[in-house]
Protein backbone atom coordinates (compact mmCIF):
# COMPACT_ATOMS: atom_id res chain seq x y z
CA UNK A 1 101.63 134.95 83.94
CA UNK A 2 100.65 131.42 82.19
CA UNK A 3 98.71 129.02 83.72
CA UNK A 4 97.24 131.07 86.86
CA UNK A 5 93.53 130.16 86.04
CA UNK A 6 93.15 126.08 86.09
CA UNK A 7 95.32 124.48 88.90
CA UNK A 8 94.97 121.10 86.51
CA UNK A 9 97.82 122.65 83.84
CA UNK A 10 100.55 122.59 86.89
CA UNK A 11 101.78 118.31 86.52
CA UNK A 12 103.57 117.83 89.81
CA UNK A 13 106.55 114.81 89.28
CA UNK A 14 105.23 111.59 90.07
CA UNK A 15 105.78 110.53 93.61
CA UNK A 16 108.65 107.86 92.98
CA UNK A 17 110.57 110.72 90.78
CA UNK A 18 114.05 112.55 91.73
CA UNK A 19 116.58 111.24 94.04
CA UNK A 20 116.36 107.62 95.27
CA UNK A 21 116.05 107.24 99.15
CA UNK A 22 118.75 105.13 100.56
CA UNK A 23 116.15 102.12 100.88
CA UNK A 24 116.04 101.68 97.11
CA UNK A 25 120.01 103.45 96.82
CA UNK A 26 121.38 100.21 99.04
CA UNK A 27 118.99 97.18 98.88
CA UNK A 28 119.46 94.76 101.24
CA UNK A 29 122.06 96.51 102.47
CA UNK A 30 119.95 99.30 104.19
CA UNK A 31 117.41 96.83 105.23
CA UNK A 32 119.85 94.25 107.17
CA UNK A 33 121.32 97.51 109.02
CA UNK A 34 117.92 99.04 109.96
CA UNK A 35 117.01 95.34 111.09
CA UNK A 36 119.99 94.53 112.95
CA UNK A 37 120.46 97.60 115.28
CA UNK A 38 123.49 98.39 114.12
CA UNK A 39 123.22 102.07 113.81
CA UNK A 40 120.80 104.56 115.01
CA UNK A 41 117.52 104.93 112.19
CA UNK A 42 118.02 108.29 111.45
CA UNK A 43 121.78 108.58 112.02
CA UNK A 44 121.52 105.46 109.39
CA UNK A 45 118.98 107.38 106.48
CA UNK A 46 121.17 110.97 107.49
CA UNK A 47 124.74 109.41 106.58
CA UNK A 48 126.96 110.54 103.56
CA UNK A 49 128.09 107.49 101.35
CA UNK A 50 132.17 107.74 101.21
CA UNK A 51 132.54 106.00 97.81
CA UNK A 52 130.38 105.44 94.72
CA UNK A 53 126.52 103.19 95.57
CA UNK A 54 128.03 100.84 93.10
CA UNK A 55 131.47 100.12 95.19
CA UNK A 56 129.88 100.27 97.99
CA UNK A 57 127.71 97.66 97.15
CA UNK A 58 129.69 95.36 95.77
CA UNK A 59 131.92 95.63 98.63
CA UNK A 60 128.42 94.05 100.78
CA UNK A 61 128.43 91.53 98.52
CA UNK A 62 131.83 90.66 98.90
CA UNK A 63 132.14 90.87 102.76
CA UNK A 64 128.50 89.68 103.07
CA UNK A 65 128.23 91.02 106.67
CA UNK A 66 125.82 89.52 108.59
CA UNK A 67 126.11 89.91 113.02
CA UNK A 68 125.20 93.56 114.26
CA UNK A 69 129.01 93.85 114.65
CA UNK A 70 129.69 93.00 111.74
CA UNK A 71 127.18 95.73 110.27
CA UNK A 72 128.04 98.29 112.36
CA UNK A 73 131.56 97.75 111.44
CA UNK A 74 131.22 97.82 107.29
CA UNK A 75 128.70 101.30 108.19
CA UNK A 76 131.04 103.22 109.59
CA UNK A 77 134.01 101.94 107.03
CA UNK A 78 131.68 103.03 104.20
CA UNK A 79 129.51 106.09 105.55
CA UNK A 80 130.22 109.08 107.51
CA UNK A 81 128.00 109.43 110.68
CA UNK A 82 126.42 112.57 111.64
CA UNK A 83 127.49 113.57 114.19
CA UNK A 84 125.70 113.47 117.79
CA UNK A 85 123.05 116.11 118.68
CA UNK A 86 124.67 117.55 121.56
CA UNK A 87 123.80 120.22 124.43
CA UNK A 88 123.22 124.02 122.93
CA UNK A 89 126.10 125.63 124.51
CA UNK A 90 124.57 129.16 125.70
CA UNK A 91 125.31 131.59 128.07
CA UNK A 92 124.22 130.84 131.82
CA UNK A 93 121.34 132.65 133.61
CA UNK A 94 119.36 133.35 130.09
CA UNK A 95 115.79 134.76 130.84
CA UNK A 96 113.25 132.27 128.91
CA UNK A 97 113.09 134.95 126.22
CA UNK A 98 116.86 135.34 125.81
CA UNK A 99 117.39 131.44 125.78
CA UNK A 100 115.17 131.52 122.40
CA UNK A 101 116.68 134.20 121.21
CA UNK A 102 119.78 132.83 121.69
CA UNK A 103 118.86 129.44 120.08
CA UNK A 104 118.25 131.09 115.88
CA UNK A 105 121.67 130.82 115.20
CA UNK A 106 122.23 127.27 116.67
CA UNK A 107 119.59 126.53 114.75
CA UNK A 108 120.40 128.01 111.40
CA UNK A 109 122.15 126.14 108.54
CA UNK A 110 124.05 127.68 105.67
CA UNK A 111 122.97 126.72 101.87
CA UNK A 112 123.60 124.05 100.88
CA UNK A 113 126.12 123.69 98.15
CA UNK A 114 126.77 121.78 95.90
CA UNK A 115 125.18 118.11 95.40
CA UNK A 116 124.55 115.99 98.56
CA UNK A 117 126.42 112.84 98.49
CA UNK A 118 124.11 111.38 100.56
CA UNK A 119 119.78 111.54 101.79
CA UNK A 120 119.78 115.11 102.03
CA UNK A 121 117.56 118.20 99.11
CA UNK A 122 120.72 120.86 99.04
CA UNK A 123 118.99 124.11 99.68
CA UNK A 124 119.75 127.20 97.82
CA UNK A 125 119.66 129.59 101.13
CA UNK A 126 119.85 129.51 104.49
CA UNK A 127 117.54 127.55 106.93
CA UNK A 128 116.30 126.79 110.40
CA UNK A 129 116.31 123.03 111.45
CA UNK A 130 114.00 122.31 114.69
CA UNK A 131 116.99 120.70 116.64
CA UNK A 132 117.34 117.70 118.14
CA UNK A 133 117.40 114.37 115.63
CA UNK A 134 115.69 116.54 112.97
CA UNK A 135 118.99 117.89 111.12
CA UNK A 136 116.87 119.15 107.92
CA UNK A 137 114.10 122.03 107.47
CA UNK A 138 110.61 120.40 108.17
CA UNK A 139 107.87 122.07 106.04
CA UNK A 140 104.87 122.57 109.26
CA UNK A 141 107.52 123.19 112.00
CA UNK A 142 108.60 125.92 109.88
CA UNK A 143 105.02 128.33 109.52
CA UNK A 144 105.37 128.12 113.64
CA UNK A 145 109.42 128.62 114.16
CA UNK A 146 109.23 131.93 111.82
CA UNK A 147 106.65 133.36 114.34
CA UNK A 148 109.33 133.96 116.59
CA UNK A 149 111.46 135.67 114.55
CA UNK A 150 111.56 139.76 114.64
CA UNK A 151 111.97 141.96 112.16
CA UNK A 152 116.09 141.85 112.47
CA UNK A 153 115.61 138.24 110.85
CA UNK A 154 113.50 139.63 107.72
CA UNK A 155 116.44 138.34 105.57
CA UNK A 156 116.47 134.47 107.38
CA UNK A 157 112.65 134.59 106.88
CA UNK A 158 112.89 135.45 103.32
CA UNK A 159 115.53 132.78 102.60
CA UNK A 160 113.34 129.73 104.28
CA UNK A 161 110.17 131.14 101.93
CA UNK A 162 112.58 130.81 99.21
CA UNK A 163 113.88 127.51 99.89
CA UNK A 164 110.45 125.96 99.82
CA UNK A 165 109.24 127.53 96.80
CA UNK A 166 112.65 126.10 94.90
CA UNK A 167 111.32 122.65 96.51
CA UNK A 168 108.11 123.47 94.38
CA UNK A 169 109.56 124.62 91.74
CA UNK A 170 112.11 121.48 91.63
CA UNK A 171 109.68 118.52 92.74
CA UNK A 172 105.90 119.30 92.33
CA UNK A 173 105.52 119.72 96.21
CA UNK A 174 107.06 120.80 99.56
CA UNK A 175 108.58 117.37 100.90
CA UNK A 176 108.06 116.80 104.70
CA UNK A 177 111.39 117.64 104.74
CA UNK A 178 114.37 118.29 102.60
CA UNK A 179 115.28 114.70 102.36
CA UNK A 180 115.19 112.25 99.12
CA UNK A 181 112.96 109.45 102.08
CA UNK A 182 110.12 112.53 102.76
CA UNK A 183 109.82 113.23 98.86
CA UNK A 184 106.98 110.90 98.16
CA UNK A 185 104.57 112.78 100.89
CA UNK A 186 104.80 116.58 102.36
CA UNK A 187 102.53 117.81 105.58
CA UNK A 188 100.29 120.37 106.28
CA UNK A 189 99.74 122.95 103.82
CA UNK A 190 101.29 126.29 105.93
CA UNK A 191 102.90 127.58 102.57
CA UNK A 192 100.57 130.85 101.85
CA UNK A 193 100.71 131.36 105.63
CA UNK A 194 104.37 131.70 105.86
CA UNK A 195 104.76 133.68 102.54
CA UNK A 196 101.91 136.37 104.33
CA UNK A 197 104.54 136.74 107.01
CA UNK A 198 106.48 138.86 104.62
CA UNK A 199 103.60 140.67 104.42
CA UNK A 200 101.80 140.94 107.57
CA UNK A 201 99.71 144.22 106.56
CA UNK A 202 99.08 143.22 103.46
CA UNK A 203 99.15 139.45 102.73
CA UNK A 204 97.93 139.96 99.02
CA UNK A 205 101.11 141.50 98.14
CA UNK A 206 102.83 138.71 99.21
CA UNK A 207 100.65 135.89 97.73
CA UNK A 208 100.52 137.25 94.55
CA UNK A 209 104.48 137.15 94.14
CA UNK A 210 104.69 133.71 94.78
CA UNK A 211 101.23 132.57 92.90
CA UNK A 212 102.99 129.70 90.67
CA UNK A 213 104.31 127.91 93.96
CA UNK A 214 100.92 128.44 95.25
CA UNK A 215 99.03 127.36 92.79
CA UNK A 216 101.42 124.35 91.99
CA UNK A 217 101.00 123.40 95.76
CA UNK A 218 97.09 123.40 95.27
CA UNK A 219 97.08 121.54 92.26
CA UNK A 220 99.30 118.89 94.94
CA UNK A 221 96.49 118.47 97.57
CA UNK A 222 93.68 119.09 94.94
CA UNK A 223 94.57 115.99 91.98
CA UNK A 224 95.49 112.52 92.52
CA UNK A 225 94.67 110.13 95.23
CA UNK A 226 94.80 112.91 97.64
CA UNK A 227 90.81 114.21 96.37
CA UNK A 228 87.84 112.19 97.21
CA UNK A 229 85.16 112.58 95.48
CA UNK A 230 82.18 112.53 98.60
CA UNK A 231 78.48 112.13 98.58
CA UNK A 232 76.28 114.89 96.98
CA UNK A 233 79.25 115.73 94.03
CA UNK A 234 81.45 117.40 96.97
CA UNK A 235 85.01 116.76 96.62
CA UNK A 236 87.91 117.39 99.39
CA UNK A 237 91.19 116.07 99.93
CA UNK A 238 93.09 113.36 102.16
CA UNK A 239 96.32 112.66 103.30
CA UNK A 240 98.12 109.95 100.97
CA UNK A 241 101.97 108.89 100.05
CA UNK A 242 102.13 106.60 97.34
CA UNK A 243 104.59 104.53 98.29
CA UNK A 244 103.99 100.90 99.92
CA UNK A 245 107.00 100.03 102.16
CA UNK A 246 108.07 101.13 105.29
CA UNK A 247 109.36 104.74 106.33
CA UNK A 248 112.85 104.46 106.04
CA UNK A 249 113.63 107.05 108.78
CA UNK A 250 111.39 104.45 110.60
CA UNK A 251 111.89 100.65 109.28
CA UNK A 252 112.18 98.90 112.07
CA UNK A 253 109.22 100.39 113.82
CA UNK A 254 106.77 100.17 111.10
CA UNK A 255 108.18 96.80 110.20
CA UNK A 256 107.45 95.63 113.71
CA UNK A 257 103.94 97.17 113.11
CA UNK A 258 102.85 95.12 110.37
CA UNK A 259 104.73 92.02 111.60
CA UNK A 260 101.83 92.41 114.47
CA UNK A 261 99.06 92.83 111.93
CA UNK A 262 96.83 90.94 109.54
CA UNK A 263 96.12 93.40 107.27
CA UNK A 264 98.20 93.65 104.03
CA UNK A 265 101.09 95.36 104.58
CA UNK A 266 101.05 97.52 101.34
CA UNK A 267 97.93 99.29 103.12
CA UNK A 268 99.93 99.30 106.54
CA UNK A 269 102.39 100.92 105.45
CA UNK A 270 100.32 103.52 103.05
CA UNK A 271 98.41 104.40 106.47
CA UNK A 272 101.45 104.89 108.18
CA UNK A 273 103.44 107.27 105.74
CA UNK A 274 99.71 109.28 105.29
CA UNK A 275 100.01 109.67 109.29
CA UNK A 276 103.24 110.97 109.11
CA UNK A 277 102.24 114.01 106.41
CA UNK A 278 99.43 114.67 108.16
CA UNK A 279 101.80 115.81 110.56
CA UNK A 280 100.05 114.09 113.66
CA UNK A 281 102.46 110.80 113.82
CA UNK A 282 100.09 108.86 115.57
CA UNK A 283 96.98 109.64 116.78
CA UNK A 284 93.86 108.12 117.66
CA UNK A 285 92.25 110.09 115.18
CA UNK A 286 93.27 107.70 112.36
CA UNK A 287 92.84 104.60 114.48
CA UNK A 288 89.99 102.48 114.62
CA UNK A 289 91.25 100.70 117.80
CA UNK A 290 92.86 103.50 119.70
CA UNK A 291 95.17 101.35 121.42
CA UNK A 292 96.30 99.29 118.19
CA UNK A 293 98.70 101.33 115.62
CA UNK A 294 98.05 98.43 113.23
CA UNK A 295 94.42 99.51 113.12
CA UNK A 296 95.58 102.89 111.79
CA UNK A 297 93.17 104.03 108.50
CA UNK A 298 94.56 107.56 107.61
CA UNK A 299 93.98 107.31 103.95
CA UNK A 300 90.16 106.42 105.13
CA UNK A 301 89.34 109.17 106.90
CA UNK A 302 88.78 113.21 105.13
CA UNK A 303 90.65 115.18 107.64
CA UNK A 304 89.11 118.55 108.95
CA UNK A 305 92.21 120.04 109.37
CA UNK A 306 93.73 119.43 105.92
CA UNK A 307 91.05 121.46 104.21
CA UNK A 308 90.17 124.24 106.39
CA UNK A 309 93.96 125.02 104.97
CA UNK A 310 93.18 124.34 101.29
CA UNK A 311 90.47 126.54 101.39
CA UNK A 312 92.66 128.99 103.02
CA UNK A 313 94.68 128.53 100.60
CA UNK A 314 92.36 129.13 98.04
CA UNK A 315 91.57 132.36 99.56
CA UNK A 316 94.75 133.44 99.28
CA UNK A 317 95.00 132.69 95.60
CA UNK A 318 91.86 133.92 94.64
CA UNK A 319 93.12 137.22 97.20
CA UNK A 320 96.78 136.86 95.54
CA UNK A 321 95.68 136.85 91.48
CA UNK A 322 93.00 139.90 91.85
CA UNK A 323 96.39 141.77 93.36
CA UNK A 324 98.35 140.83 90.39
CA UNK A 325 95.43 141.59 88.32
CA UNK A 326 94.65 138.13 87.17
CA UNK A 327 90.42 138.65 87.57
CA UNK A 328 89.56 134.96 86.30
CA UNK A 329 92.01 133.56 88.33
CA UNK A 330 90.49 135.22 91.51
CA UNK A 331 87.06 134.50 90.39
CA UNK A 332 88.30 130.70 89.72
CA UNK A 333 90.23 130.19 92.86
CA UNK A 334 87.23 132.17 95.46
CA UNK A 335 84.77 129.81 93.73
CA UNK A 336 87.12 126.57 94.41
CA UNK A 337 86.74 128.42 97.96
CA UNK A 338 82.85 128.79 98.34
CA UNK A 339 82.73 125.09 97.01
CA UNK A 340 84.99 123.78 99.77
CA UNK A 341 83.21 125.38 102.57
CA UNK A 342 79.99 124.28 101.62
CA UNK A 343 81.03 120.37 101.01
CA UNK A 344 82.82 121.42 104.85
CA UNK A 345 79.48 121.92 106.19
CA UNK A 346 77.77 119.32 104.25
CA UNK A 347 80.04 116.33 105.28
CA UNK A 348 82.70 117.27 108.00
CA UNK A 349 79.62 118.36 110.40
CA UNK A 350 78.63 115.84 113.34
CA UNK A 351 75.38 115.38 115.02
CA UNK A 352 76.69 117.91 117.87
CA UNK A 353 77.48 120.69 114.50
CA UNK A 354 80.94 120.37 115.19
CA UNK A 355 83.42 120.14 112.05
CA UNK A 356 85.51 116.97 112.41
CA UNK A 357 87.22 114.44 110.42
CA UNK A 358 85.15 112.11 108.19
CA UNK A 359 84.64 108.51 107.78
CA UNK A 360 85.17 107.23 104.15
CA UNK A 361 83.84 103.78 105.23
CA UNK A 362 80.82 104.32 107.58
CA UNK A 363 79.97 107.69 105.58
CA UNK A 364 79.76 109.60 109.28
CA UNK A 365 81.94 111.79 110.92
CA UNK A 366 84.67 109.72 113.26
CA UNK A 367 83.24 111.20 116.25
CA UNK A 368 86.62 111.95 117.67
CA UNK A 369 87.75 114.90 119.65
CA UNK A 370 90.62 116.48 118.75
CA UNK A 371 92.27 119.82 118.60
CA UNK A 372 91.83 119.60 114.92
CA UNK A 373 88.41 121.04 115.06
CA UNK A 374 89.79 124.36 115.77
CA UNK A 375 91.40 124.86 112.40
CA UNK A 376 88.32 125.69 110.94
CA UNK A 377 88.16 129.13 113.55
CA UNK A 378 91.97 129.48 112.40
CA UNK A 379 91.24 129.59 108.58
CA UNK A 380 87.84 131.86 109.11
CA UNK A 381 85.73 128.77 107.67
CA UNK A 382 83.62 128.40 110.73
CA UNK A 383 80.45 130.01 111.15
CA UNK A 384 79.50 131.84 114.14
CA UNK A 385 77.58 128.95 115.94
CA UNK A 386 80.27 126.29 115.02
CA UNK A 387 83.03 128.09 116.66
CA UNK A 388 81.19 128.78 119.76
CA UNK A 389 80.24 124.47 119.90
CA UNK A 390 83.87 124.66 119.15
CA UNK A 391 84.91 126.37 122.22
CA UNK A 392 82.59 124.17 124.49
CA UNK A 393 84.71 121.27 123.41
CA UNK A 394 87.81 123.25 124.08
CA UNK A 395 86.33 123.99 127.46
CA UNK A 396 84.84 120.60 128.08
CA UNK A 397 87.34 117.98 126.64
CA UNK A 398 90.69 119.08 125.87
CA UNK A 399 91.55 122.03 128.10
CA UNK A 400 94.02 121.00 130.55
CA UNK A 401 96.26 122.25 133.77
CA UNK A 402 99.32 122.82 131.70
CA UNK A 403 97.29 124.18 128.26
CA UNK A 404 95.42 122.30 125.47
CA UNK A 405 95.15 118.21 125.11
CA UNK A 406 95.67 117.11 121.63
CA UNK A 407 92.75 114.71 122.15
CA UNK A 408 91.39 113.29 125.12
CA UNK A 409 92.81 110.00 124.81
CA UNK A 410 95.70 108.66 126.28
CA UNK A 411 97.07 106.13 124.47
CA UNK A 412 100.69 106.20 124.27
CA UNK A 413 100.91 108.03 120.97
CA UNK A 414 102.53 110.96 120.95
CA UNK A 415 99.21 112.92 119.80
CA UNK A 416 97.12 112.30 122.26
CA UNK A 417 96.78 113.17 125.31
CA UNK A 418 98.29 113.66 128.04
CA UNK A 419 100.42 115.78 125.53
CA UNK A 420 100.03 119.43 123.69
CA UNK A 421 102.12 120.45 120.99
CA UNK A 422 103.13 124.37 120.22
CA UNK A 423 101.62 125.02 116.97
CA UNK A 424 98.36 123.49 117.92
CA UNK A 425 98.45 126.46 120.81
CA UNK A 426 98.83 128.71 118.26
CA UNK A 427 96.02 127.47 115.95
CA UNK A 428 93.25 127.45 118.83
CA UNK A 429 94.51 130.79 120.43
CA UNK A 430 94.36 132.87 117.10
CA UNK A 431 91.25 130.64 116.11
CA UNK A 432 89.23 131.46 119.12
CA UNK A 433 90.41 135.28 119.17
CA UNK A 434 89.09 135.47 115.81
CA UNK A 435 85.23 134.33 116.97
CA UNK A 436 85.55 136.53 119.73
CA UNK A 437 86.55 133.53 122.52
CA UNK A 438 89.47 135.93 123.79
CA UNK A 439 88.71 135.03 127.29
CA UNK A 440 89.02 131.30 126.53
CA UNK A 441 92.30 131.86 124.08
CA UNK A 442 94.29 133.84 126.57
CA UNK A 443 93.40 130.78 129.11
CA UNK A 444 94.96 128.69 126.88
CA UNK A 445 97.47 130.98 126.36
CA UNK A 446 98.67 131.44 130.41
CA UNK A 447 98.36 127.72 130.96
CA UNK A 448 100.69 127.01 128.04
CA UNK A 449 103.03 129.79 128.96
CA UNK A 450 103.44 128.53 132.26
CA UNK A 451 104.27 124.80 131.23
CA UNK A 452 106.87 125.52 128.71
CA UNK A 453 108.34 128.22 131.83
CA UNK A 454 108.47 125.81 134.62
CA UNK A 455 109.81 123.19 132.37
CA UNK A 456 112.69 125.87 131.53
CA UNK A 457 113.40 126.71 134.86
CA UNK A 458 113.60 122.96 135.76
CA UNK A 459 115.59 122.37 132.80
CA UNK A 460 117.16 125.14 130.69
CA UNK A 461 115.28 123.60 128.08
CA UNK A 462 112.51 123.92 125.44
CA UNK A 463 111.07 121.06 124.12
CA UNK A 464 109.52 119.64 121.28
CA UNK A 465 105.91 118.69 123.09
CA UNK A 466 104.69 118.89 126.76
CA UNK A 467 102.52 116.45 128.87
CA UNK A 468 100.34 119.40 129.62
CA UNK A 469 97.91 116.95 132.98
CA UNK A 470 101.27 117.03 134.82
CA UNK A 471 103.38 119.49 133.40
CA UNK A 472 106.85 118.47 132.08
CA UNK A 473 108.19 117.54 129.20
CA UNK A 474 106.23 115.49 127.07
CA UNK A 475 106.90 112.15 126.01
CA UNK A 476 105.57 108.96 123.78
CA UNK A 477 105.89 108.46 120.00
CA UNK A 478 109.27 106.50 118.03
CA UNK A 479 111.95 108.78 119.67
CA UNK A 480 112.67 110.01 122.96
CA UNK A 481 111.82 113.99 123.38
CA UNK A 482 113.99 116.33 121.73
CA UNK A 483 115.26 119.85 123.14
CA UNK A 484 115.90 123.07 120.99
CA UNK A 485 112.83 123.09 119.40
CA UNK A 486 111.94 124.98 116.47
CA UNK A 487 108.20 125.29 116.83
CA UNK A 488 108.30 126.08 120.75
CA UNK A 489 110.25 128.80 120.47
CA UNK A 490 108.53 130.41 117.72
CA UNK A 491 104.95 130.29 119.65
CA UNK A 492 106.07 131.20 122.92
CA UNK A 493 108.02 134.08 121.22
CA UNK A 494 104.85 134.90 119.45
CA UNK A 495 102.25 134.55 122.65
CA UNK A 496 104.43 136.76 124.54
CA UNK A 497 104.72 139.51 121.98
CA UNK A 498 100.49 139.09 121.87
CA UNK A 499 99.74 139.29 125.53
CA UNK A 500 101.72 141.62 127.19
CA UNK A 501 100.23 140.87 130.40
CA UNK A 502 102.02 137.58 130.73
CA UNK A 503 105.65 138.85 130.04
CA UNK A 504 106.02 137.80 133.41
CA UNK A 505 106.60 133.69 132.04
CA UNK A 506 109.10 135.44 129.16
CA UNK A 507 111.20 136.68 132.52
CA UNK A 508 111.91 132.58 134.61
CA UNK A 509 115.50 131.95 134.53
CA UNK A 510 116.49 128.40 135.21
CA UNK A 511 116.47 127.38 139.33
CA UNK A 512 118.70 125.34 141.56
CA UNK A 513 115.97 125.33 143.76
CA UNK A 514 112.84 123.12 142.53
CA UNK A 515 110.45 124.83 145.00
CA UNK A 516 111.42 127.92 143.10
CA UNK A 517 110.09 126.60 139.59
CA UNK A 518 107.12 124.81 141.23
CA UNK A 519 105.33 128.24 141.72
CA UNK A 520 105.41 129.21 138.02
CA UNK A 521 101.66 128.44 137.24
């Protein structure tokens, strides 16, 4: 096995390489539609050309359509739509559990074969898509969604593994998702997490069958602009996207952003698309003025989050190559390890000892609460005494009626609060467990349980986030809160199957009655 020892022989494809997104595909043409209004932004970046770029093109030219009629008109002559999102037709009367078990194969897509006329990766097996807008496999969403699935979907679970290490294999990285507008940024490392779900007694085994797509994905997060070299020689890595324009799945917002900013927009927008693969798109943790997107500084800031997973993932190479007998790999990759930790503690730790994101600018921790600072109990990173200042903050800042605050600022972005998200549930409940906080983790836990099971019963819905002060479904962000959802389903599957004693929330059936659903607490 060639290569296993120095993550600086794997050369990932430069960030502007493979397909074209349909911004640089159409010019002019995709900006005056995303402008105009014409068409829905993601129904616009999602649709399937009907004739050759070059045709279609010309055909602009010619016409030289200009009124949002007029736009919408030469779209839908020249592109195929996708079609609407519609209601999940299911059975009535569905328990909670039953509803998600239900949802899999409404939300699983065959390969994809063939070559995609259009903005979407074809995928060589079958997938789960979160639902909603998001039509495509998102890398994070999927770690959390394959928590939910039992052992009679070993063979879907295996496919989605294999799908992302093709994406590896095929572009350097995992994309944020399996479109040619995500390939120039990915998200949250959760790779060696999901491949140890094949494995669960023995996540070794699994790591060290996939070590190339591991170690090419290190080599991702560890090269580049995405390391920053940090006082004292430490080194640890960023979120970054190398392109300078605006999101196409998101033109007209960030264009609206920078039109209300004096900074350059080539930095804007870099800030921007590094906020979206961190996953957390937006937060006041990348903004200097919480209330001000345009003040947004992701590339600025050394997230906490980000490498309490690279040195998990480092673990599970090192873990991964002794299996397969590689012993200077292991030693290699456990020493990359002990070197992350230790520039952990020496720069992500605050004056209160809690590990947080970092300031590249003042040279200080941010000084922001968020639930990010439990990712270092998640990965095993944390010593004793940090987790339990961990848990205080839990306790003090961010634990809520309805479950766990993002942050404790309400801003309007969709990560803060008053909202909580499923997979950052997961992360703090399995995080504090591990330090021994299992009275705190099955708090958060109930609290959770019982949002996303009064929102059911009051809708017949799960949702993609949850205003967890007043509980409901969440809201905020670019788009308006989508149903199915991927992630949700997965945790709540999982936190039932771990605490038995709240099976009870698994049990809520949908209500006429609102009284009925208002008891569920």
């Amino acid at each position: 096995m060639a290569c296993l020892a120095l993550a600086a022989c794997v050369t990932a494809p430069a960030p502007e390489s493979g397909p074209a997104p349909p911004s640089l595909r159409y010019p002019d043409l995709f900006q005056s539609v995303a402008l105009s209004g014409a068409v829905d932004p993601k129904d616009w970046v999602d649709a399937d050309p009907l004739a050759a770029d070059a045709e279609i093109l010309a055909a602009y030219a010619a016409g030289n359509p200009q009124t949002k009629d007029e736009l919408d008109a030469f779209v839908r002559r020249w592109f195929r739509m996708p079609g609407a999102a519609g209601a999940v037709d299911l059975p009535a009367g569905l328990t909670l559990s039953e509803h998600i078990e239900a949802l899999w194969p409404h939300l699983t897509r065959s390969a994809d074969l063939g070559t995609a006329q259009g903005s979407l990766l074809p995928l060589p097996h079958d997938y789960l898509v979160p639902g909603g807008r998001f039509r495509e496999v998102y890398y994070w969403d999927s770690y959390f969604t394959l928590l939910g699935l039992g052992p009679e979907h070993a063979e879907l679970k295996r496919n989605i593994i294999d799908n992302f290490a093709a994406l590896i294999s095929d572009t350097g990285h995992i994309p944020n998702a399996n479109r040619t507008y995500y390939l120039s940024r990915s998200q949250p490392p959760f790779f060696f997490l999901m491949v140890s779900l094949l494995s669960p007694d023995d996540p070794p085994a699994a790591w060290a069958e996939y070590l190339p797509e591991l170690i090419a994905e290190h080599a991702y997060w560890t090269t580049g602009e995405h390391a920053v070299d940090l006082p004292g020689g430490h080194r640890l890595s960023r979120y970054w996207d190398a392109r300078t324009v605006p999101r196409d799945e998101s033109y007209v917002q960030d264009h609206a952003t920078a039109s209300d900013s004096t900074r350059p927009d080539e930095d804007l927008y870099r800030d921007l698309r590094a906020g979206a693969e961190s996953g957390w798109d937006f937060s006041s943790r990348w903004l200097t003025d919480p209330d001000d997107l345009s003040t947004i500084r992701t590339t600025r800031i050394v997230p906490v989050d980000l490498n309490a997973l690279l040195y998990g993932l480092e673990r599970a190479i090192a873990e991964g190559c002794l299996r397969a007998g590689e012993a200077g790999c292991a030693m290699d990759y456990a020493r990359l390890a002990g070197e992350r930790r230790t520039a952990m503690y020496a720069v992500l730790q605050g004056h209160s000892d809690l590990l947080m994101d970092y300031d590249l600018d003042t040279g200080e921790t941010t000084g922001r609460v968020s639930a990010a600072s439990l990712y270092p109990l998640f990965l095993g990173v944390a010593t004793d005494a940090q987790a339990f200042i961990a848990a205080d903050m839990v306790d003090d800042e961010l634990l809520a009626p309805g479950g766990l605050l993002t942050t404790p600022l309400d801003t309007g972005q969709q990560w803060d609060a008053p909202n909580g998200w499923a997979p950052l549930h997961w992360i703090a409940v399995e995080g504090l467990r591990r330090y021994g906080e299992d009275g705190l983790a099955h708090e958060i836990a109930r609290r959770w349980l019982a949002t996303v099971a009064r929102t059911y019963c009051e809708t017949g819905k799960l949702v993609e986030k949850y205003n967890v002060t007043t509980p409901r479904p969440g809201g905020g962000g670019e788009y308006p809160t989508q149903d199915g959802f991927g992630w949700t389903n997965g945790v709540t599957a999982a936190l039932l199957a771990e605490y038995p004693d709240l099976s009870e929330y698994g049990n809520v059936r949908p209500a006429d009655a609102p009284e009925a659903c208002a008891q569920i607490n």
